[in-house]
Protein backbone atom coordinates (compact mmCIF):
# COMPACT_ATOMS: atom_id res chain seq x y z
CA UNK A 1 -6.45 5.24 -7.79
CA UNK A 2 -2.86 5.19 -7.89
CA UNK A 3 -0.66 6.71 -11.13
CA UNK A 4 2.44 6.73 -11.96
CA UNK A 5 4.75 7.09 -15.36
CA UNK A 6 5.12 4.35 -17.44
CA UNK A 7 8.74 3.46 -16.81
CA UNK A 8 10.10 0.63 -18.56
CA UNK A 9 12.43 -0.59 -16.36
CA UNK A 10 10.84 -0.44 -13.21
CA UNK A 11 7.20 -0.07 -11.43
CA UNK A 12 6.76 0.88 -8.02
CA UNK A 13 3.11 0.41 -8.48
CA UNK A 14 3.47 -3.09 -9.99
CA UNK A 15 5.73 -3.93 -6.63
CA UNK A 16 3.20 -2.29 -4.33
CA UNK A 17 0.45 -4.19 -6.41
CA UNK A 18 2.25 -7.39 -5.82
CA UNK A 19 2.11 -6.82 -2.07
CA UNK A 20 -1.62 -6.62 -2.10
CA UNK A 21 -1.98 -9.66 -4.00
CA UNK A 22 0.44 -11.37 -1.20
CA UNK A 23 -1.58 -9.79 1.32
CA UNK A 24 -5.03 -10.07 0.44
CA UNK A 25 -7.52 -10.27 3.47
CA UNK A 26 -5.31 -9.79 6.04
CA UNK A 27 -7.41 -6.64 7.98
CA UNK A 28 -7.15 -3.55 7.51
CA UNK A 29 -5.83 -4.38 4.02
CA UNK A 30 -7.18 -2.08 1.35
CA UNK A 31 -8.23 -4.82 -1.30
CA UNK A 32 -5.83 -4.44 -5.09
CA UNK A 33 -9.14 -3.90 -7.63
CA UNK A 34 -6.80 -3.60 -11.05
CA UNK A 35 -3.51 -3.00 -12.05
CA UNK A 36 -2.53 -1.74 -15.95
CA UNK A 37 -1.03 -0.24 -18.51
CA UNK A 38 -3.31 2.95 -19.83
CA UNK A 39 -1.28 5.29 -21.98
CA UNK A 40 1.90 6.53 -20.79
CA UNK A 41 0.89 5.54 -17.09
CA UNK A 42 0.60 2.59 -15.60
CA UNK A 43 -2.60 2.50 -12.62
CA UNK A 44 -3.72 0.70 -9.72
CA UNK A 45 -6.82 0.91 -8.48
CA UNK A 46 -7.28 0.11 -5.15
CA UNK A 47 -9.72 0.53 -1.84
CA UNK A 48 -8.82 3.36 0.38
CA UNK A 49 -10.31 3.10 4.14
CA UNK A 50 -8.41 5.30 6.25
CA UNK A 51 -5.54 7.86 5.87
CA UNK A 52 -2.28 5.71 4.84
CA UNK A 53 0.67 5.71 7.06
CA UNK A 54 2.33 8.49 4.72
CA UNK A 55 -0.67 10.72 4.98
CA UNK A 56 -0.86 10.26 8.78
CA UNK A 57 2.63 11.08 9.38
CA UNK A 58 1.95 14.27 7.02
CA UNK A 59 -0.37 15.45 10.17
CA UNK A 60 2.32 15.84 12.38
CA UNK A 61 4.60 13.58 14.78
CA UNK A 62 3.10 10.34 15.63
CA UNK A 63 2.73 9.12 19.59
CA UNK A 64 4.60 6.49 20.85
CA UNK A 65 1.65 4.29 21.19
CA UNK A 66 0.51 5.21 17.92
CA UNK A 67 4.09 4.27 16.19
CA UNK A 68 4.10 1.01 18.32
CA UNK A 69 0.34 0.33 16.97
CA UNK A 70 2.01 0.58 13.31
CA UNK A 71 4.94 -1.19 13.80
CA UNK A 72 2.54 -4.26 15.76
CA UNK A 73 0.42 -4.56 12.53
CA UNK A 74 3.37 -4.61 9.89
CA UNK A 75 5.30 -7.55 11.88
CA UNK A 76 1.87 -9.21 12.21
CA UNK A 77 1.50 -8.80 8.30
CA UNK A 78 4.67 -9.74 7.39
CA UNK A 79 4.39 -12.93 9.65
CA UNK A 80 1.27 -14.27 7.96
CA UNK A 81 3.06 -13.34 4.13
CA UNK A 82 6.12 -15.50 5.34
């Protein structure tokens, strides 16, 4: 589960839940369960399989192979989505 403040003018989480919807079953996806409005916060509520790319780069510096691997998956992504 994903939080953020409720800002009126904007919603990263609302972008990013956007994204999912676009793409949805692509693998290796984490699937969007709910996105809303509770309180002061808006949520998303998704599947988490692995360590995301921002928790993985946390560890330490990535390989070469393992930065090539990344950037391979998000072209392949973004070439099904468009």
């Amino acid at each position: 589960m994903k939080i953020e403040r409720d800002e009126k003018y904007r919603s990263e989480l609302h972008h990013e839940y956007q994204i999912y919807k676009d793409i949805a079953g692509c693998p290796g996806v984490s699937r969007a369960h709910w996105y809303g409005t509770e309180g002061a916060f808006n949520v998303l509520v998704i599947d988490r399989y692995e360590l995301s790319l921002h928790d993985r780069v946390g560890q330490g510096p990535l390989e070469l192979t393992t930065a090539v691997s990344f950037a391979d998956q998000m072209v392949r992504i973004c070439s099904i989505t468009h």
